[in-house]
PDB file of N, CA and C in Angstrom:
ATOM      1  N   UNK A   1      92.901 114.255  68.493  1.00  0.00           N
ATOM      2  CA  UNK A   1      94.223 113.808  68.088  1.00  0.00           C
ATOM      3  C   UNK A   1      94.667 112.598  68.914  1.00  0.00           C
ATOM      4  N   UNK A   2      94.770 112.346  69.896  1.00  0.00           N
ATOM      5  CA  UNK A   2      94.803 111.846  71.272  1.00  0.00           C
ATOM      6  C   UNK A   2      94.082 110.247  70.537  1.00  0.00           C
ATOM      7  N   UNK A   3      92.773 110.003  70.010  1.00  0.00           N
ATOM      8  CA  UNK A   3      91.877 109.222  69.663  1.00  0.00           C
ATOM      9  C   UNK A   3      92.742 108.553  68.567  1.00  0.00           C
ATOM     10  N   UNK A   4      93.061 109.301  67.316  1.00  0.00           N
ATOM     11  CA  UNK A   4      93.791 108.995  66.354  1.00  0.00           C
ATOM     12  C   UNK A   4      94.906 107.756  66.560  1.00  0.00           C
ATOM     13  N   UNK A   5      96.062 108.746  67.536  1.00  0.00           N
ATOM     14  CA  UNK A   5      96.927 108.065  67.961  1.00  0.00           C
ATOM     15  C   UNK A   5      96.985 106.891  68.914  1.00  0.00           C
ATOM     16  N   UNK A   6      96.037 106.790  69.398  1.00  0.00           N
ATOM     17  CA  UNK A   6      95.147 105.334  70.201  1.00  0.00           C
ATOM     18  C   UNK A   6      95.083 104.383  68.970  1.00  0.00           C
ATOM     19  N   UNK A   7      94.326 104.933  67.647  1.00  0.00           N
ATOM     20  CA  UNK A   7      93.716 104.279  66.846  1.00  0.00           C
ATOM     21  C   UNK A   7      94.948 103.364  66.466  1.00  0.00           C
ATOM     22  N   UNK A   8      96.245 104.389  66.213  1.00  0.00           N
ATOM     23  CA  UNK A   8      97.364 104.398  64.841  1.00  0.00           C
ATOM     24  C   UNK A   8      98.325 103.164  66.239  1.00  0.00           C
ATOM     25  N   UNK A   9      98.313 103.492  67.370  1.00  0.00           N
ATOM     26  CA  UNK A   9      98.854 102.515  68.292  1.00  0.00           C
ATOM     27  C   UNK A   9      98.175 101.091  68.106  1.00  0.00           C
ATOM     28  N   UNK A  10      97.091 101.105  68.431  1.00  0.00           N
ATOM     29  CA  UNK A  10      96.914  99.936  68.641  1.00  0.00           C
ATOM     30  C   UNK A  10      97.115  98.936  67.299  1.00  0.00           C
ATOM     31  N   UNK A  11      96.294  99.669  66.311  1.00  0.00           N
ATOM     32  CA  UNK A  11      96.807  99.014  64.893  1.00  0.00           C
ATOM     33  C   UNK A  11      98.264  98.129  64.902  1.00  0.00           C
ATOM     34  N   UNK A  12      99.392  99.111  65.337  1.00  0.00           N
ATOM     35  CA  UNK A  12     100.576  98.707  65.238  1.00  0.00           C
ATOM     36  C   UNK A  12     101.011  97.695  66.285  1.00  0.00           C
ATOM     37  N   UNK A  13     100.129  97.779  67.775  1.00  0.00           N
ATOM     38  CA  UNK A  13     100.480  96.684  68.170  1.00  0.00           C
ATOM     39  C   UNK A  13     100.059  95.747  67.966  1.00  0.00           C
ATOM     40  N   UNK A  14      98.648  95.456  67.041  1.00  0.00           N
ATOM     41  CA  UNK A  14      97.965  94.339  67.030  1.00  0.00           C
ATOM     42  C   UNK A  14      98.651  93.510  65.265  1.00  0.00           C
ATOM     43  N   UNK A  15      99.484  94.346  64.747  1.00  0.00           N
ATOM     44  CA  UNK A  15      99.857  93.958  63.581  1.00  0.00           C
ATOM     45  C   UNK A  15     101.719  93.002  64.094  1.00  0.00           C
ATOM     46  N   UNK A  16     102.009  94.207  64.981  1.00  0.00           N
ATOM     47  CA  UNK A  16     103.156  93.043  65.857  1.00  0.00           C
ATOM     48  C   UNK A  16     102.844  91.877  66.167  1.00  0.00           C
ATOM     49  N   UNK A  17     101.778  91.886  67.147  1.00  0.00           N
ATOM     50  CA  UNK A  17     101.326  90.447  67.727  1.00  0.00           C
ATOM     51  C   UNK A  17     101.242  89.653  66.445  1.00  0.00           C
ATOM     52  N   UNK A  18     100.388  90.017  65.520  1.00  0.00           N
ATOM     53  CA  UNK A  18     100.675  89.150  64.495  1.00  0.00           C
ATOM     54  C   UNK A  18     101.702  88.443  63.791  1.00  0.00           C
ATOM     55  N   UNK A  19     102.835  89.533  63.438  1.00  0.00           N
ATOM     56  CA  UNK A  19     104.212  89.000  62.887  1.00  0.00           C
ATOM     57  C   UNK A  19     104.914  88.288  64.108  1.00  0.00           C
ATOM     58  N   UNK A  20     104.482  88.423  65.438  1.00  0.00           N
ATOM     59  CA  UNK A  20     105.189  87.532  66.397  1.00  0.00           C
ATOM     60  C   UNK A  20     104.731  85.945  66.280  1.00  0.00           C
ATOM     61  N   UNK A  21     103.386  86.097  66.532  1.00  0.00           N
ATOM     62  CA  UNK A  21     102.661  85.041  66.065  1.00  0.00           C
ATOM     63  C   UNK A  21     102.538  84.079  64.604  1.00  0.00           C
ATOM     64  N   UNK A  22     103.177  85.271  63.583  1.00  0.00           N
ATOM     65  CA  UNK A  22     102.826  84.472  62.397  1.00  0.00           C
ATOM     66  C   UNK A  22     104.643  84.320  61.831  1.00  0.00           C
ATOM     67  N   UNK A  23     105.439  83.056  61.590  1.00  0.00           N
ATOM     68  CA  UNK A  23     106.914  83.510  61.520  1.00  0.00           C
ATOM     69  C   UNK A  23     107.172  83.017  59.882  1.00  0.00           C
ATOM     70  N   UNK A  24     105.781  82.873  59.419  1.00  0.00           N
ATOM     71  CA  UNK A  24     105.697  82.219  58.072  1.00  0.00           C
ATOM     72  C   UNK A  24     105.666  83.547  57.136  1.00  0.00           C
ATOM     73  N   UNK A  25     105.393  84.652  57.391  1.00  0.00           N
ATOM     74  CA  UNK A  25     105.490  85.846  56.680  1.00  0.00           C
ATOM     75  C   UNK A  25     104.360  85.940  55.829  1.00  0.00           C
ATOM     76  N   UNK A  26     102.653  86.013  56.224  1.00  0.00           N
ATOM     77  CA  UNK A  26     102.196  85.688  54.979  1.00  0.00           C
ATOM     78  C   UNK A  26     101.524  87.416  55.293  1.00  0.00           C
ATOM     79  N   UNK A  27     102.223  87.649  56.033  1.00  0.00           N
ATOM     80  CA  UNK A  27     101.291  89.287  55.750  1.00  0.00           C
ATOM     81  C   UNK A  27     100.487  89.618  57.479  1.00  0.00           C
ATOM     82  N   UNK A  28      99.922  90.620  57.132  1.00  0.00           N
ATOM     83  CA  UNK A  28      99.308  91.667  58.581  1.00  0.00           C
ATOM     84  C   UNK A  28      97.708  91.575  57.837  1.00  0.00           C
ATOM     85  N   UNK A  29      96.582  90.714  58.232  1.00  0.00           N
ATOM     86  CA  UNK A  29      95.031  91.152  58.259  1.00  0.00           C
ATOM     87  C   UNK A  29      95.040  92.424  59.214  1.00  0.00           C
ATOM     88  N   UNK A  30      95.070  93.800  58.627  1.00  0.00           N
ATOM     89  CA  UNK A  30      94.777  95.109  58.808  1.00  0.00           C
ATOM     90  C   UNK A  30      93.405  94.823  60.040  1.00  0.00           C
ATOM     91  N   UNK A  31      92.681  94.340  59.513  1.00  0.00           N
ATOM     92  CA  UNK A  31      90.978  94.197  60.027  1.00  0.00           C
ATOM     93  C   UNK A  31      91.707  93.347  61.432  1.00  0.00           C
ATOM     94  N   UNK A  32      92.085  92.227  61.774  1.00  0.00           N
ATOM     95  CA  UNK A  32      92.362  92.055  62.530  1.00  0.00           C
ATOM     96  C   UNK A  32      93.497  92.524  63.566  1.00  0.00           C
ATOM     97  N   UNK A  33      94.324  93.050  62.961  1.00  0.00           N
ATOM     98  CA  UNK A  33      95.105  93.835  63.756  1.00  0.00           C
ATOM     99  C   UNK A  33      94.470  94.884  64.462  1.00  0.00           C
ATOM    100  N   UNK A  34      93.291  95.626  64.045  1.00  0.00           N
ATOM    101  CA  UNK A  34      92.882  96.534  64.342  1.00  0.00           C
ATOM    102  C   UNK A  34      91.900  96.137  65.818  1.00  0.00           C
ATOM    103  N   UNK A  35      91.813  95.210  65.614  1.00  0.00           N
ATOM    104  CA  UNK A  35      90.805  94.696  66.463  1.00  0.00           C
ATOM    105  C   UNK A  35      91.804  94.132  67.235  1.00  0.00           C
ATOM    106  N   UNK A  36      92.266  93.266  67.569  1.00  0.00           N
ATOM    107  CA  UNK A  36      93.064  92.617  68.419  1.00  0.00           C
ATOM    108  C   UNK A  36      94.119  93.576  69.268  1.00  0.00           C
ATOM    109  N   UNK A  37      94.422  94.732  67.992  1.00  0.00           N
ATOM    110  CA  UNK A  37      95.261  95.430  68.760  1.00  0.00           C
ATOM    111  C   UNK A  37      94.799  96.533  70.173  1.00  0.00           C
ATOM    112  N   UNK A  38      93.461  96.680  69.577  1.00  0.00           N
ATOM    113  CA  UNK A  38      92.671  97.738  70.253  1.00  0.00           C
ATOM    114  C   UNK A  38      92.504  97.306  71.999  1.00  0.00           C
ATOM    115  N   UNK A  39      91.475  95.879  71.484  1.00  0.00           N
ATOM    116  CA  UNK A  39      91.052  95.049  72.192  1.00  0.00           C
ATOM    117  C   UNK A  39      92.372  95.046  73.539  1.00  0.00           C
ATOM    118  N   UNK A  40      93.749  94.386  72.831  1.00  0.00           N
ATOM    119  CA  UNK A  40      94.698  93.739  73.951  1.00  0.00           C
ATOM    120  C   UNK A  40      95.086  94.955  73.796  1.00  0.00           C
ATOM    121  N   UNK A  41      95.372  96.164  74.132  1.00  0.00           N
ATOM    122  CA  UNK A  41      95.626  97.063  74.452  1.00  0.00           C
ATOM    123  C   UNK A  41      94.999  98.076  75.416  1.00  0.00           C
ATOM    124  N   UNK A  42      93.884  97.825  75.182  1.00  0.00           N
ATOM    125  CA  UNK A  42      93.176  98.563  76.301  1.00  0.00           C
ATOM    126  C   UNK A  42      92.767  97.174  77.867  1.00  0.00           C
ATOM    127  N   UNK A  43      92.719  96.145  77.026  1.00  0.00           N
ATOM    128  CA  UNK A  43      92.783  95.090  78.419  1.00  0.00           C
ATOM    129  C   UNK A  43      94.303  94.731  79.341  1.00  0.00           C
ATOM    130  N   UNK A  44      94.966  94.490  78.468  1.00  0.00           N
ATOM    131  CA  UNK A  44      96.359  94.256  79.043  1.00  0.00           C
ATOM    132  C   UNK A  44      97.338  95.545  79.076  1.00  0.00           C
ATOM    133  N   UNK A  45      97.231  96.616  78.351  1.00  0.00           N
ATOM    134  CA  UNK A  45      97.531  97.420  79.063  1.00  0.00           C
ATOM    135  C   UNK A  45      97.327  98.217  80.035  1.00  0.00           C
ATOM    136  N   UNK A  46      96.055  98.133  80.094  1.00  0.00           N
ATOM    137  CA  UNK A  46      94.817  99.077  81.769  1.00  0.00           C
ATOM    138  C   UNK A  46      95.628  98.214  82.647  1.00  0.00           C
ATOM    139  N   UNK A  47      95.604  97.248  82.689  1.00  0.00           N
ATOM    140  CA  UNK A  47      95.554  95.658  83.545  1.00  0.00           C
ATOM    141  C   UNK A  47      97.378  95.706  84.570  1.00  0.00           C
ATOM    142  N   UNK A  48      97.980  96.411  83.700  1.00  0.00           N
ATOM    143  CA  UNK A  48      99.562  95.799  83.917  1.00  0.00           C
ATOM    144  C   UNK A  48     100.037  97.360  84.261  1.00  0.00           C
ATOM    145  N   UNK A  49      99.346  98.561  83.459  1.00  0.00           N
ATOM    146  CA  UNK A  49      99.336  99.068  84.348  1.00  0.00           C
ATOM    147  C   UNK A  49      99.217  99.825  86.027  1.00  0.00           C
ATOM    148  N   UNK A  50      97.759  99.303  86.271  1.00  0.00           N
ATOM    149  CA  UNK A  50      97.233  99.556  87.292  1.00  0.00           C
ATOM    150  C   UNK A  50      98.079  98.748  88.167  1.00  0.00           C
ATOM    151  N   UNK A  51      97.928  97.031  87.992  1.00  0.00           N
ATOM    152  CA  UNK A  51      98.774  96.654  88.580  1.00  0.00           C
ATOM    153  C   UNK A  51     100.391  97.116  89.031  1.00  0.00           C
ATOM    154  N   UNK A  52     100.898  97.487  88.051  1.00  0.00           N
ATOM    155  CA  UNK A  52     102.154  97.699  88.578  1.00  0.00           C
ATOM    156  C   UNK A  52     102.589  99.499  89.439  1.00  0.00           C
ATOM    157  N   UNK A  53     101.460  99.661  89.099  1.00  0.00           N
ATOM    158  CA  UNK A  53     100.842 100.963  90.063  1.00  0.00           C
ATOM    159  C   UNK A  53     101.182 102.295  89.334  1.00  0.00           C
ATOM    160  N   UNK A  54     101.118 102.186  88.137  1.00  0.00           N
ATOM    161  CA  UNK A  54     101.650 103.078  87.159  1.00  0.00           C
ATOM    162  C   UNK A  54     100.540 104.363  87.004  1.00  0.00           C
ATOM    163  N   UNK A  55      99.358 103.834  87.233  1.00  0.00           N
ATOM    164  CA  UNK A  55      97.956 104.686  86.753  1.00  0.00           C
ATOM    165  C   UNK A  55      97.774 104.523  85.904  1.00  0.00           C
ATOM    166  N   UNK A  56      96.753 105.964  85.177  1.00  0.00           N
ATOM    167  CA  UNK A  56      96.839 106.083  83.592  1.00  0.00           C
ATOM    168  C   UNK A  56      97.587 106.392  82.941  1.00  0.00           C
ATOM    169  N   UNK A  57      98.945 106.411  83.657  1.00  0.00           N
ATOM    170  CA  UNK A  57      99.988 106.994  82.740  1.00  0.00           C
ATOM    171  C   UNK A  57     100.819 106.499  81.446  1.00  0.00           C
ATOM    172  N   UNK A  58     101.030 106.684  80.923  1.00  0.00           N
ATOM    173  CA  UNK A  58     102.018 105.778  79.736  1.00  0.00           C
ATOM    174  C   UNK A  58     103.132 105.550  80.368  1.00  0.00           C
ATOM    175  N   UNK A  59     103.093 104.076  80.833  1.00  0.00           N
ATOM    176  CA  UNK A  59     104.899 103.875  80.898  1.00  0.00           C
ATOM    177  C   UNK A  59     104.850 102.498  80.695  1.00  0.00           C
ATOM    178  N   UNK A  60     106.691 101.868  80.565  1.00  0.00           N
ATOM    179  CA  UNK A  60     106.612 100.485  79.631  1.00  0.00           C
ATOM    180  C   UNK A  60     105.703  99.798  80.088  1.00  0.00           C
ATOM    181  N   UNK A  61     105.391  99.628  81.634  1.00  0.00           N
ATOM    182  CA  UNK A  61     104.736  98.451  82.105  1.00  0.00           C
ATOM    183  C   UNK A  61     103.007  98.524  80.695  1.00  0.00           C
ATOM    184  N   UNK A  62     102.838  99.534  80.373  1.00  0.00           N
ATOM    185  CA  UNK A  62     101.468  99.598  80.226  1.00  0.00           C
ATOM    186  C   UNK A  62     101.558  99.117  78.627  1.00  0.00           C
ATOM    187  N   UNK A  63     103.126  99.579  77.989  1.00  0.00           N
ATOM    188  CA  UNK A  63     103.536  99.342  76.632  1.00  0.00           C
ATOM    189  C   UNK A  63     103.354  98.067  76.575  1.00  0.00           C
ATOM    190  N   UNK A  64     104.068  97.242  77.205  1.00  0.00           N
ATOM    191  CA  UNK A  64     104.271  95.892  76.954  1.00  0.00           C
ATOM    192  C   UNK A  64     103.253  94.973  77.550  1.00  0.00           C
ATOM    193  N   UNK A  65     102.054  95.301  78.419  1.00  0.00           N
ATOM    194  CA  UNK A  65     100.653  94.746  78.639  1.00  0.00           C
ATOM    195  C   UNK A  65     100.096  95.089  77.722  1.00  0.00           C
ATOM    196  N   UNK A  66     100.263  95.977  77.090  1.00  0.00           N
ATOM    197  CA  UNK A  66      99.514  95.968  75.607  1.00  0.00           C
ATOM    198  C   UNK A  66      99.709  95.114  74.846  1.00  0.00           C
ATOM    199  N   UNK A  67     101.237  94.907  74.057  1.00  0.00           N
ATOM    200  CA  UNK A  67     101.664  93.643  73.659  1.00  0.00           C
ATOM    201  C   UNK A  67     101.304  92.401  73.706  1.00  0.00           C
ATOM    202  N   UNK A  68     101.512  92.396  75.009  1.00  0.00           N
ATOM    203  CA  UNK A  68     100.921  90.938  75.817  1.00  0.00           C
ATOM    204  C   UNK A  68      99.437  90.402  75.271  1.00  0.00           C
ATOM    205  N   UNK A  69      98.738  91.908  75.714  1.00  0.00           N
ATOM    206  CA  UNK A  69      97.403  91.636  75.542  1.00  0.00           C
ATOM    207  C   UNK A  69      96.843  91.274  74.149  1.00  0.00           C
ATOM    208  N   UNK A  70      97.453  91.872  73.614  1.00  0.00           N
ATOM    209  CA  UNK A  70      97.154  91.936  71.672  1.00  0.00           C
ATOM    210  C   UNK A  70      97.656  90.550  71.444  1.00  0.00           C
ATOM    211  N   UNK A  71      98.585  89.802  71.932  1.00  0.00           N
ATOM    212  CA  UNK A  71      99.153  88.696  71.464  1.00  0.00           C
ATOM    213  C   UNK A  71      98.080  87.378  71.833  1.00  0.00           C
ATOM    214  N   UNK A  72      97.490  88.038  73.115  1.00  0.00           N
ATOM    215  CA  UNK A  72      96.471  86.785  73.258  1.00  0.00           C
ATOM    216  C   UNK A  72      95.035  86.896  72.650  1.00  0.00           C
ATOM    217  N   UNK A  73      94.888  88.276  72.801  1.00  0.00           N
ATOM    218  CA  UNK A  73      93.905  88.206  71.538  1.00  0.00           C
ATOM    219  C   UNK A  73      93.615  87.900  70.137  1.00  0.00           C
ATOM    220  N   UNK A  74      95.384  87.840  69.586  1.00  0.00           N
ATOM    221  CA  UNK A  74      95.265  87.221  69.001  1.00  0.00           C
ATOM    222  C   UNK A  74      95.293  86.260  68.600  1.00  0.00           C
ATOM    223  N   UNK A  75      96.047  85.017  69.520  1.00  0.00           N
ATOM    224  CA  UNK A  75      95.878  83.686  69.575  1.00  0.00           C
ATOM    225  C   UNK A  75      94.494  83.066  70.013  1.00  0.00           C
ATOM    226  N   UNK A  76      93.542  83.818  70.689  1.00  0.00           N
ATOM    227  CA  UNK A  76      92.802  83.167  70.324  1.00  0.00           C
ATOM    228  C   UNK A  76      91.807  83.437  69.427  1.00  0.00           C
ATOM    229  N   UNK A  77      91.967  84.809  68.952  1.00  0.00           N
ATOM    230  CA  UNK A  77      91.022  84.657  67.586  1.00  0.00           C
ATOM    231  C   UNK A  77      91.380  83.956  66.823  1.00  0.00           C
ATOM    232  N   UNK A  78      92.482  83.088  65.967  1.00  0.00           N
ATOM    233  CA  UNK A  78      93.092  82.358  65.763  1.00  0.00           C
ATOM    234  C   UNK A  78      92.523  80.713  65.785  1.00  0.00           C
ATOM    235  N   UNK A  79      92.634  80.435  66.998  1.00  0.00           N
ATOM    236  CA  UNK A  79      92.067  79.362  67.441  1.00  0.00           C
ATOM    237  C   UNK A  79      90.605  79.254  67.282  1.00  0.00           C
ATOM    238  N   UNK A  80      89.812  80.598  67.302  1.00  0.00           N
ATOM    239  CA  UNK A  80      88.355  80.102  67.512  1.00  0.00           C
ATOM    240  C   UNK A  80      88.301  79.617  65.632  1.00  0.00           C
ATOM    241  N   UNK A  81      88.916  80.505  65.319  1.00  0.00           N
ATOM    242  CA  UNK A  81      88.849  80.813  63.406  1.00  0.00           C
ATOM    243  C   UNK A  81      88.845  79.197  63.336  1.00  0.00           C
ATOM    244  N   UNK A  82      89.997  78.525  63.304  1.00  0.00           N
ATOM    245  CA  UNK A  82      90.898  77.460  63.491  1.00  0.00           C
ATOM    246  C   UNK A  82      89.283  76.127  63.638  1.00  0.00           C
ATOM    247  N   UNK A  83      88.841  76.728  65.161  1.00  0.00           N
ATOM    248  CA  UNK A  83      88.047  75.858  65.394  1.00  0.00           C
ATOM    249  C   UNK A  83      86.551  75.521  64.368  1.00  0.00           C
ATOM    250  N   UNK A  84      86.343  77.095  64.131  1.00  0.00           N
ATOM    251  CA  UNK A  84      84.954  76.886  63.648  1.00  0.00           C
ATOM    252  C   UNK A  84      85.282  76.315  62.102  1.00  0.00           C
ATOM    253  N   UNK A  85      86.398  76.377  61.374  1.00  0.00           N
ATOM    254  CA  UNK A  85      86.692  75.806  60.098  1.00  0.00           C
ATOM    255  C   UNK A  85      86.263  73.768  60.027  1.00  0.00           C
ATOM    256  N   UNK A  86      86.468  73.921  61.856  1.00  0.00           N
ATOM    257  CA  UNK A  86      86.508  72.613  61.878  1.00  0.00           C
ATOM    258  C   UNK A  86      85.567  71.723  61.654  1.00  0.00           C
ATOM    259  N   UNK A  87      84.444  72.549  61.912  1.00  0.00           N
ATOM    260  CA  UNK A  87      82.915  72.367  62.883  1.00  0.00           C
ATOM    261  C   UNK A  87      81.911  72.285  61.390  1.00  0.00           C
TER     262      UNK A  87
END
């Protein structure tokens, strides 16, 4: 259950980062949310937790390093996309 709700979290933060990132409204790539969210969630939230000396525990610091993290993951998946269109 525990796994699920990891799953159903990160989804949702990586679909935020998106609507933060995207202010044109063209929608949530599911596939990438899923990934980005996972990704900056387990990096920037481990990260901001530990740092702020929280542990493994759930608290905001670890909420909003998640955020963080999902947001840069998704800017630069973004950018690489961006780039290789270029190439």
């Amino acid at each position: 259950m525990l796994i699920l709700a990891i799953i159903l979290f990160g989804m949702l933060v990586g679909a935020a980062a998106q609507l933060i990132l995207h202010r044109s409204g063209k929608g949530v790539d599911w596939a990438k949310a899923f990934v980005s969210g996972l990704a900056g969630s387990f990096v920037g939230g481990l990260l901001s937790s530990l740092i702020a000396g929280d542990g493994l525990e759930l608290r905001p610091s670890g909420l909003i390093g998640s955020l963080v993290g999902a947001l840069i993951v998704t800017a630069a998946w973004e950018w690489w996309q961006r780039r290789a269109k270029k190439a």
